[in-house]
Protein backbone atom coordinates (compact mmCIF):
# COMPACT_ATOMS: atom_id res chain seq x y z
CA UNK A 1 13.64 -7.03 114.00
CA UNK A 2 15.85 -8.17 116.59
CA UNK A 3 15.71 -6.41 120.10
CA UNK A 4 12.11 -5.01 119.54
CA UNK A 5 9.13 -5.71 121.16
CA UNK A 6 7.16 -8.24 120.28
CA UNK A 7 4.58 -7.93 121.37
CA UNK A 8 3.45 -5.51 118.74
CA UNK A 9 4.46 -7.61 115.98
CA UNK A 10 1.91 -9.73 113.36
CA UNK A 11 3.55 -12.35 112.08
CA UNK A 12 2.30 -11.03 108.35
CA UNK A 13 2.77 -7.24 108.69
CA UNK A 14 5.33 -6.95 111.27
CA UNK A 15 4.83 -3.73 113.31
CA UNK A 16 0.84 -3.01 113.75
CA UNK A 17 1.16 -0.58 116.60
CA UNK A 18 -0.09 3.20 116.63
CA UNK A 19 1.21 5.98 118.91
CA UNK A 20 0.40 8.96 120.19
CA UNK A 21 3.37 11.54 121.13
CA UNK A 22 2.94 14.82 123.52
CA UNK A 23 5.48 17.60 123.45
CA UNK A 24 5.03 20.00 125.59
CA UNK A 25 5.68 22.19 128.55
CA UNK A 26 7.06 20.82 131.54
CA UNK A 27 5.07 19.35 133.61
CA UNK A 28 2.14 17.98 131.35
CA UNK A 29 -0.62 16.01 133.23
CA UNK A 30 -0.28 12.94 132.12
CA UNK A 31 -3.60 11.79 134.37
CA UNK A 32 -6.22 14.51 132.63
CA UNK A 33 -4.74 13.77 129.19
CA UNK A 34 -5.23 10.12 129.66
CA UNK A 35 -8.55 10.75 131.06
CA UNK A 36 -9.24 13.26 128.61
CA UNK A 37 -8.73 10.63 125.64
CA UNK A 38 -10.35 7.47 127.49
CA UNK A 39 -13.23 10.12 127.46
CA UNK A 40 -13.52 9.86 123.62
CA UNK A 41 -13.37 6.03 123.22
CA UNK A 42 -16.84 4.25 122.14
CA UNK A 43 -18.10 1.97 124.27
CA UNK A 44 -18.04 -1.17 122.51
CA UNK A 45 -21.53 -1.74 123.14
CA UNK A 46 -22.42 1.63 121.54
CA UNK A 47 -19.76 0.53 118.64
CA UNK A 48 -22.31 0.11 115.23
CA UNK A 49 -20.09 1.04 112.35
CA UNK A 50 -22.94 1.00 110.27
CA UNK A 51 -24.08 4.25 112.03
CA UNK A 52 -21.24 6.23 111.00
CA UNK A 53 -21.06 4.70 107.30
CA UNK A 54 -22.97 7.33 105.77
CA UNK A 55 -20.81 10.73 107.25
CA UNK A 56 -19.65 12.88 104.56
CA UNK A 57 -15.15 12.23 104.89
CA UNK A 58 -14.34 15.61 105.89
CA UNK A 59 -11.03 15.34 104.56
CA UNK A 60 -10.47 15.94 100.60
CA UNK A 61 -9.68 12.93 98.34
CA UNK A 62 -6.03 12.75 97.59
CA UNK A 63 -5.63 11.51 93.86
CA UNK A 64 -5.19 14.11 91.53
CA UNK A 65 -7.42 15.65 89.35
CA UNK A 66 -7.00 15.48 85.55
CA UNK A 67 -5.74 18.20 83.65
């Protein structure tokens, strides 16, 4: 792990860092698409994860069905 960053790193599962990567036309704006996703953050006072434990998972369940 030599030359990374550090700063990312837990001592028990090494890398813990997420990303987001924009491809795109030239020029993008960085400033509205930052603003744009600080806009969807939950306030931490607002953050109750009980509130959202009973949302149906809108994606499908990935183990396979028996035959």
């Amino acid at each position: 792990m030599e030359g990374r960053n550090e700063t990312y790193l837990d001592p028990i599962w090494g890398d813990r860092r997420q990303e987001i990567v924009f491809i795109g036309c030239d020029p993008m704006d960085e400033r509205q698409i930052r603003s744009d996703l600080d806009a969807c953050l939950v306030k931490e006072k607002n953050f109750i994860p009980g509130h959202w434990r009973d949302l149906p998972d809108p994606f499908p369940s990935w183990e396979r069905q028996a035959a």
